[in-house]
N, C-alpha and C. Protein backbone atom coordinates (compact mmCIF):
# COMPACT_ATOMS: atom_id res chain seq x y z
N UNK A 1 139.27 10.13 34.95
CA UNK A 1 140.03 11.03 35.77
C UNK A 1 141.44 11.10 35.21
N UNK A 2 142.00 12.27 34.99
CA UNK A 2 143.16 12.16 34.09
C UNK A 2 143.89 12.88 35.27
N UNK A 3 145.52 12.88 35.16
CA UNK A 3 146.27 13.47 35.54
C UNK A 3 146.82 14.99 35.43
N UNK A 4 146.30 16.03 36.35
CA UNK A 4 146.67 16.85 35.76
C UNK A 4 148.28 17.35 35.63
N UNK A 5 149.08 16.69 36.01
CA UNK A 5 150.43 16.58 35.46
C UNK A 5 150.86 15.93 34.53
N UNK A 6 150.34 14.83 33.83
CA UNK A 6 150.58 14.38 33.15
C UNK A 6 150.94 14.94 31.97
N UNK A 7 152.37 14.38 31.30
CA UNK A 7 153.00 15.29 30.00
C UNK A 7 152.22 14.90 28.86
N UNK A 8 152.39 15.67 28.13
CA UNK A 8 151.66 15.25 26.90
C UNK A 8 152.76 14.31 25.69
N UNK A 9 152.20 13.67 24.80
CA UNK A 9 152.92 12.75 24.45
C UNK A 9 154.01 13.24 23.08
N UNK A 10 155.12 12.31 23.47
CA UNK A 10 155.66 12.81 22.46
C UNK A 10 155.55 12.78 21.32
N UNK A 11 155.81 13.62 19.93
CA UNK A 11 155.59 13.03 18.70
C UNK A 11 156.53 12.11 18.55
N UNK A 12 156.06 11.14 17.16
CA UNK A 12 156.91 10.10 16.70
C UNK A 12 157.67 10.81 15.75
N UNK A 13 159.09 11.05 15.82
CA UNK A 13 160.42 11.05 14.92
C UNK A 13 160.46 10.09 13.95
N UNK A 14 160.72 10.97 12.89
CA UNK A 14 160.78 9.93 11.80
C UNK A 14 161.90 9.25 11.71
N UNK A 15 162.47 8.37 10.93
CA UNK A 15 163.98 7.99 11.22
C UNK A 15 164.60 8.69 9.29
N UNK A 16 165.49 9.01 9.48
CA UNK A 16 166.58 9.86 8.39
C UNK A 16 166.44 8.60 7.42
N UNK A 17 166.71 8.65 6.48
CA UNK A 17 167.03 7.96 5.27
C UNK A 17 168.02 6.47 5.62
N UNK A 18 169.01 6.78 6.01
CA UNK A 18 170.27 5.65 5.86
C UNK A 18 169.56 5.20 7.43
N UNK A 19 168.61 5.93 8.37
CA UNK A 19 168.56 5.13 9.46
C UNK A 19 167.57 3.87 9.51
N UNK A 20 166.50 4.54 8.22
CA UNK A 20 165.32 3.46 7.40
C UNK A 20 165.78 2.47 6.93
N UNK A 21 166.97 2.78 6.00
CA UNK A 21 167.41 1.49 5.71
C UNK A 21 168.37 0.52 6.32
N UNK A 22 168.68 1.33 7.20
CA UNK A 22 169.68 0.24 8.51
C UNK A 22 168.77 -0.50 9.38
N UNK A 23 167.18 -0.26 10.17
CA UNK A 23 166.41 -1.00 10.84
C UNK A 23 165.70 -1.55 9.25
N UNK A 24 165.75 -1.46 8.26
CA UNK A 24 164.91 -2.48 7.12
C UNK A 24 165.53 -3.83 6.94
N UNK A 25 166.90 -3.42 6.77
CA UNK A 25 168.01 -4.49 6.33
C UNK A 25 168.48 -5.30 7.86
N UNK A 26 168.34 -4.59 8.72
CA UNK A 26 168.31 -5.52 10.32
C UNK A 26 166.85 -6.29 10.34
N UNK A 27 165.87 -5.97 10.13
CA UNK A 27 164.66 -6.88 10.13
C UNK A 27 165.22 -7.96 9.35
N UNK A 28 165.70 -8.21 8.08
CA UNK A 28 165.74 -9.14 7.19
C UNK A 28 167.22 -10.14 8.08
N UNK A 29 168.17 -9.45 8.67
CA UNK A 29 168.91 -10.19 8.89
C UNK A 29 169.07 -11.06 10.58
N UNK A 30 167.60 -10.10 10.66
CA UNK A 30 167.35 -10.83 11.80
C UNK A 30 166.64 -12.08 11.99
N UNK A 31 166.22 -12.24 10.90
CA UNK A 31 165.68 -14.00 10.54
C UNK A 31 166.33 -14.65 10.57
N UNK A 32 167.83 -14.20 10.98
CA UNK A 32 168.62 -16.00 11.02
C UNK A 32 168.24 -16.66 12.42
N UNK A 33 168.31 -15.78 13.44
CA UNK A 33 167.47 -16.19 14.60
C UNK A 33 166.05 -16.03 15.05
N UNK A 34 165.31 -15.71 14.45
CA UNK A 34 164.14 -16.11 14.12
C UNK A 34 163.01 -15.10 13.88
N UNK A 35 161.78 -14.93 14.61
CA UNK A 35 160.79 -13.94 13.80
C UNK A 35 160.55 -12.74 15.02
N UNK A 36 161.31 -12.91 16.14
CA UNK A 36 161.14 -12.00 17.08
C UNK A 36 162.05 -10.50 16.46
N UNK A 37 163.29 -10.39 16.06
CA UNK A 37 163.88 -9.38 15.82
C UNK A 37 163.11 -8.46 14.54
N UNK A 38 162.31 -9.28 13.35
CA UNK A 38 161.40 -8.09 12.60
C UNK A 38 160.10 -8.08 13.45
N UNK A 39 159.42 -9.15 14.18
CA UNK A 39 158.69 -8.26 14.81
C UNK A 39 158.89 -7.35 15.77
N UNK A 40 160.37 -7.36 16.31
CA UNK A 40 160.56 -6.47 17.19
C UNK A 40 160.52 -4.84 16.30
N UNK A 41 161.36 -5.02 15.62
CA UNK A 41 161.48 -3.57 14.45
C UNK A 41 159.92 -3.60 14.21
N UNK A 42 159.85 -4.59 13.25
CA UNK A 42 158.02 -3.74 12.88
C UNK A 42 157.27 -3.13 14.01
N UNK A 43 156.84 -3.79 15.13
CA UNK A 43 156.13 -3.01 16.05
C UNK A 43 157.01 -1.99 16.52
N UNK A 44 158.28 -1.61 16.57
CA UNK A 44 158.56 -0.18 16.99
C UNK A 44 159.12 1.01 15.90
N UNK A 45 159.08 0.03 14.72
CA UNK A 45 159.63 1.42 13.52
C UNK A 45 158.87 1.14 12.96
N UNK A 46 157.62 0.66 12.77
CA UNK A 46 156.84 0.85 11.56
C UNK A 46 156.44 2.05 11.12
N UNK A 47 155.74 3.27 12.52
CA UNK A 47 155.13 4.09 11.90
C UNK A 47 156.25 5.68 12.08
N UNK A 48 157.84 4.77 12.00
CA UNK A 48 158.52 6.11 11.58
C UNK A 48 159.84 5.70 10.66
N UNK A 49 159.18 5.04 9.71
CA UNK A 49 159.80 4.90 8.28
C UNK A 49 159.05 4.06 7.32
N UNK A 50 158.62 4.44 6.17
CA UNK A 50 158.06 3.63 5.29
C UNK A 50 158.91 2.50 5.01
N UNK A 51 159.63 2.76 4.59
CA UNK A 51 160.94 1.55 3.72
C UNK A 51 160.84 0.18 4.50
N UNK A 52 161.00 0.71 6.22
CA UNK A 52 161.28 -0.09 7.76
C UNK A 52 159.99 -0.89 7.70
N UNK A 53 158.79 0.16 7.24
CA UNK A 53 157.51 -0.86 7.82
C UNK A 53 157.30 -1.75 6.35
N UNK A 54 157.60 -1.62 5.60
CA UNK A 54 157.05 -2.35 4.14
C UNK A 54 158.82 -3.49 4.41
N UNK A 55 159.69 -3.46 4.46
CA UNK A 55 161.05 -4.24 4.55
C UNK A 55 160.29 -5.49 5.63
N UNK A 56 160.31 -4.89 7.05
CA UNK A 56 159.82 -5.23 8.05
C UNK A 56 158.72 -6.16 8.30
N UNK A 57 157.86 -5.95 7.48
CA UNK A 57 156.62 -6.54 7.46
C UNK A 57 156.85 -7.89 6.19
N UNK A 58 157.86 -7.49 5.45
CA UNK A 58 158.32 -8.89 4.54
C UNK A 58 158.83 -9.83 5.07
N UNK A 59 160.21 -9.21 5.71
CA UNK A 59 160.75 -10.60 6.69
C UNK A 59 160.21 -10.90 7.92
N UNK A 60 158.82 -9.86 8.63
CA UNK A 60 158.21 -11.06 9.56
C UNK A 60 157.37 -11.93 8.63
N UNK A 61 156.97 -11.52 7.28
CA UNK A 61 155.56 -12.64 6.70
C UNK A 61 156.75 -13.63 6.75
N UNK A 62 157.83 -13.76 5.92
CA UNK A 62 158.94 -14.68 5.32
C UNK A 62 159.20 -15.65 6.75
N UNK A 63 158.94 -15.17 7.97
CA UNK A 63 159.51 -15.79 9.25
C UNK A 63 158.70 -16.47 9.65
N UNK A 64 157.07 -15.73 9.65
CA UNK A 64 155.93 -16.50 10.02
C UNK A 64 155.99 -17.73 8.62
N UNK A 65 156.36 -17.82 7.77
CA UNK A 65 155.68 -18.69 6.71
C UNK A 65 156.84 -19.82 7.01
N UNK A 66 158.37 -19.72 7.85
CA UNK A 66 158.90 -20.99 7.93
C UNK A 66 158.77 -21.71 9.11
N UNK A 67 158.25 -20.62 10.52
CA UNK A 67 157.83 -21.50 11.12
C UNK A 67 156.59 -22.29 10.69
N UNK A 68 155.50 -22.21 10.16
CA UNK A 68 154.68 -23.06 9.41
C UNK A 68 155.43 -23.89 8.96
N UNK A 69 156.28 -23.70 8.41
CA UNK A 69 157.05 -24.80 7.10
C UNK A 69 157.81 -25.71 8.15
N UNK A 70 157.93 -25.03 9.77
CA UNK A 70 158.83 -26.19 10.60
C UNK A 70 157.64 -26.82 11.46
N UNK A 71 156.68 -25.94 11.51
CA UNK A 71 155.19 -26.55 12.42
C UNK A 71 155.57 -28.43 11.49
N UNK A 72 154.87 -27.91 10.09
CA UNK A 72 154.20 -28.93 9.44
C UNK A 72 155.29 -29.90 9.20
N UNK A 73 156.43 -29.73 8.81
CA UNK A 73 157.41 -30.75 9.05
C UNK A 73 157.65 -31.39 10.09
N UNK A 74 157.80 -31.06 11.16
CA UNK A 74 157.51 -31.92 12.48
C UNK A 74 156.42 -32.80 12.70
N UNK A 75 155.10 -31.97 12.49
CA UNK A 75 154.21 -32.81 12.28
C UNK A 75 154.23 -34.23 11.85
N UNK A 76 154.58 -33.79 10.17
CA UNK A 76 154.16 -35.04 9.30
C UNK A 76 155.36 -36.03 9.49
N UNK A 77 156.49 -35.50 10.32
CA UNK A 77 157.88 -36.27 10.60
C UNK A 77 157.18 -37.48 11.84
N UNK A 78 156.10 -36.68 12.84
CA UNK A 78 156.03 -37.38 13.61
C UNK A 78 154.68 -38.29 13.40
N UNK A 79 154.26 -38.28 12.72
CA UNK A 79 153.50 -38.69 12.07
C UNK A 79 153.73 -40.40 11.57
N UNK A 80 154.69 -40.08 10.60
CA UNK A 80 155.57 -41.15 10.02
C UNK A 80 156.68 -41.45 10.48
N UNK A 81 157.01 -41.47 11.69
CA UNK A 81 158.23 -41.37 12.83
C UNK A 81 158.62 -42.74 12.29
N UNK A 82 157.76 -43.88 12.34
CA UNK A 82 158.34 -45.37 11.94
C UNK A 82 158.20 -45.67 10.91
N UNK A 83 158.36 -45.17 9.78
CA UNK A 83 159.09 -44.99 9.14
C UNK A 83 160.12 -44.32 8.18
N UNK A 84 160.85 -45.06 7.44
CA UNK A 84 162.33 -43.77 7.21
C UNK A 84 161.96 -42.58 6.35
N UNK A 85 160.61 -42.54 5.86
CA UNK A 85 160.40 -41.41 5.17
C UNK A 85 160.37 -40.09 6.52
N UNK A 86 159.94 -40.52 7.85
CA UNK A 86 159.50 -39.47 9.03
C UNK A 86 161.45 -38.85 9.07
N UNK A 87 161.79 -39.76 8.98
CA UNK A 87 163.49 -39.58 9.13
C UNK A 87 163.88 -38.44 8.50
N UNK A 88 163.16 -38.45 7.00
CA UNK A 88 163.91 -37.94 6.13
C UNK A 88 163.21 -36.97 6.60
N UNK A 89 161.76 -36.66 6.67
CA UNK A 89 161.35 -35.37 6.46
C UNK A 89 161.99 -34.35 7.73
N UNK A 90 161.85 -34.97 8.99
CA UNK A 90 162.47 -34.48 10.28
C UNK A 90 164.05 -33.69 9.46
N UNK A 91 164.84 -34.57 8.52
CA UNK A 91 165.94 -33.91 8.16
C UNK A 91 165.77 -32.67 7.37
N UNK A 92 164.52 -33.02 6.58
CA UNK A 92 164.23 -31.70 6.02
C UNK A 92 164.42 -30.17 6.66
N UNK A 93 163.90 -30.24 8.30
CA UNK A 93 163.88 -29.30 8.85
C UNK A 93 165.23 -28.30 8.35
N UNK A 94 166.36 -28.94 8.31
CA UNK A 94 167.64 -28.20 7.98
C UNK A 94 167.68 -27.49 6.91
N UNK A 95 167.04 -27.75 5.51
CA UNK A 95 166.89 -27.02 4.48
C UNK A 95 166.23 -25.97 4.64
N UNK A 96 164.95 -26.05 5.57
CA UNK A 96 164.37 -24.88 5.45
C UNK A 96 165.38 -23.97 6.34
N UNK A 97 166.20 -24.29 7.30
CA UNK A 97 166.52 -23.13 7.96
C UNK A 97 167.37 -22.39 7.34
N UNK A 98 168.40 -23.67 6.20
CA UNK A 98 169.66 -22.94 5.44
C UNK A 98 168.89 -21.56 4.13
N UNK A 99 167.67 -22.09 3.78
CA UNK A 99 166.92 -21.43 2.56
C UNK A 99 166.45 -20.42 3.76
N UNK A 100 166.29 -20.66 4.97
CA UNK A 100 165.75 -19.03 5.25
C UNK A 100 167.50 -18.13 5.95
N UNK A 101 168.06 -18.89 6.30
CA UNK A 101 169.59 -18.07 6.30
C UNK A 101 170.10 -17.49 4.89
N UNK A 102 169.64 -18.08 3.83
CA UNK A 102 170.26 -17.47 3.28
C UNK A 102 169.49 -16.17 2.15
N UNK A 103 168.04 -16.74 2.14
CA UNK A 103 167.22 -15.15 1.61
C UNK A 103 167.25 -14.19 2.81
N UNK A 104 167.30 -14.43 4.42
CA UNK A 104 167.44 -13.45 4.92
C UNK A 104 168.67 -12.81 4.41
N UNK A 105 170.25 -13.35 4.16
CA UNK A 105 170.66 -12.37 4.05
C UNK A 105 170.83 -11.84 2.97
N UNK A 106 170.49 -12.03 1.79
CA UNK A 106 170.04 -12.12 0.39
C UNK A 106 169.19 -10.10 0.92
N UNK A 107 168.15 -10.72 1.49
CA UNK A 107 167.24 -9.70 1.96
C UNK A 107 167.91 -7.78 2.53
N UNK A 108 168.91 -8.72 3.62
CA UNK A 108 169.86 -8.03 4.44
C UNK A 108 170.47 -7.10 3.10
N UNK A 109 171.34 -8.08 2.02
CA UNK A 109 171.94 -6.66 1.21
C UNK A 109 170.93 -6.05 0.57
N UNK A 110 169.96 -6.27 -0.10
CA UNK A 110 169.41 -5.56 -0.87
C UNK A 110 168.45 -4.86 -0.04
N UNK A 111 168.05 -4.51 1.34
CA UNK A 111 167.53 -3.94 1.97
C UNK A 111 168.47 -2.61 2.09
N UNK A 112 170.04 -3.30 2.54
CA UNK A 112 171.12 -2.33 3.15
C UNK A 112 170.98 -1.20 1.78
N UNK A 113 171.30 -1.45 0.54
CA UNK A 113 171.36 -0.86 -0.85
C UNK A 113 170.19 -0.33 -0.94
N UNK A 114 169.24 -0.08 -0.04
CA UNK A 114 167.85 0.78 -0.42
C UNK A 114 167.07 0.54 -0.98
N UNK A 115 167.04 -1.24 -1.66
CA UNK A 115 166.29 -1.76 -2.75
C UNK A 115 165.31 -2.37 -2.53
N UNK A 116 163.97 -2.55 -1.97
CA UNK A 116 162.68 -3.50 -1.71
C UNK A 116 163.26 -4.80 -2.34
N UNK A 117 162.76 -5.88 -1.13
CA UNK A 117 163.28 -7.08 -1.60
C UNK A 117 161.76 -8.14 -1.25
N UNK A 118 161.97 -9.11 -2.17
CA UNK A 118 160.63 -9.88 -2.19
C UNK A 118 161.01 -11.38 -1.82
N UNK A 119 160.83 -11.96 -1.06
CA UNK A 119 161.52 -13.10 -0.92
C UNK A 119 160.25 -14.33 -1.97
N UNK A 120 160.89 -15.47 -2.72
CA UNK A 120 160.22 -16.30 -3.34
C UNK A 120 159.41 -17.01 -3.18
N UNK A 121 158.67 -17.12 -2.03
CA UNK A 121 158.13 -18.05 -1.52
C UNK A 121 157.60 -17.30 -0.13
N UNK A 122 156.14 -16.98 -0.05
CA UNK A 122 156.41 -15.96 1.02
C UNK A 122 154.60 -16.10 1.19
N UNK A 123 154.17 -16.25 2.56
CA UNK A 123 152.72 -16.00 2.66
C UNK A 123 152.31 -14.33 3.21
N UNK A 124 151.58 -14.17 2.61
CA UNK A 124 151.18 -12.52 3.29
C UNK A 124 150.48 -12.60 4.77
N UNK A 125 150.66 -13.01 5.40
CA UNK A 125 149.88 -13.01 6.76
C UNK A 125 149.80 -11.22 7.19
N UNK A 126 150.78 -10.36 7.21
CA UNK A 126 150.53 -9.40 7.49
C UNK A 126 150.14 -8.40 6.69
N UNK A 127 149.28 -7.39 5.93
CA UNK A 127 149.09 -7.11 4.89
C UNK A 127 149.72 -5.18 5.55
């Protein structure tokens, strides 16, 4: 039973050039606080900018692959809690966050400059 008032839907707007690459280069720099801000962009600009959904879809894989990298460090920290190796690795946690602060914003300029950026170390979870 449908509504017969019901509007019909709107089309999706594409976004302009410099606006693709302003939500591409915000996905990437939104990894300093974590993987919600590119999945926020990917699920709402993916399908009105290419640049946005291929940018977008890098720094959520790059976000999903350090929480893994903080899953498993905790883990094996708590793991070996007694002893000082659990110490060290628990400290580890900090490297990964400074290495993902700083390819996000690594990401951030060369997104802003219009340039596809690949981060080094990166699982494809989203294809």
């Amino acid at each position: 039973m449908t509504d017969p008032n019901a509007q019909p839907a709107q089309p999706v707007v594409p976004l302009t050039e410099a606006e693709d690459k302003q939500w591409a280069s915000f996905a990437h720099l939104g990894g300093i606080l974590s993987f919600v801000p590119a999945l926020i962009i990917y699920l709402v600009f993916k399908d009105r900018g290419a640049f946005t959904r291929q940018e977008a879809k890098e720094a959520l894989n790059f976000q999903i692959t350090l929480v893994l990298a903080y899953v498993a460090l905790w883990i094996l920290g708590a793991i070996l809690l007694f002893f000082v190796i659990g110490l060290l690795i628990w400290n580890a946690t900090w490297l990964v966050w400074v290495a993902g602060v700083i390819f996000s914003i690594l990401g951030f300029v060369s997104a802003k400059d219009g340039t596809a950026y690949r981060y080094p170390f990166n699982i494809r979870f989203i294809k």
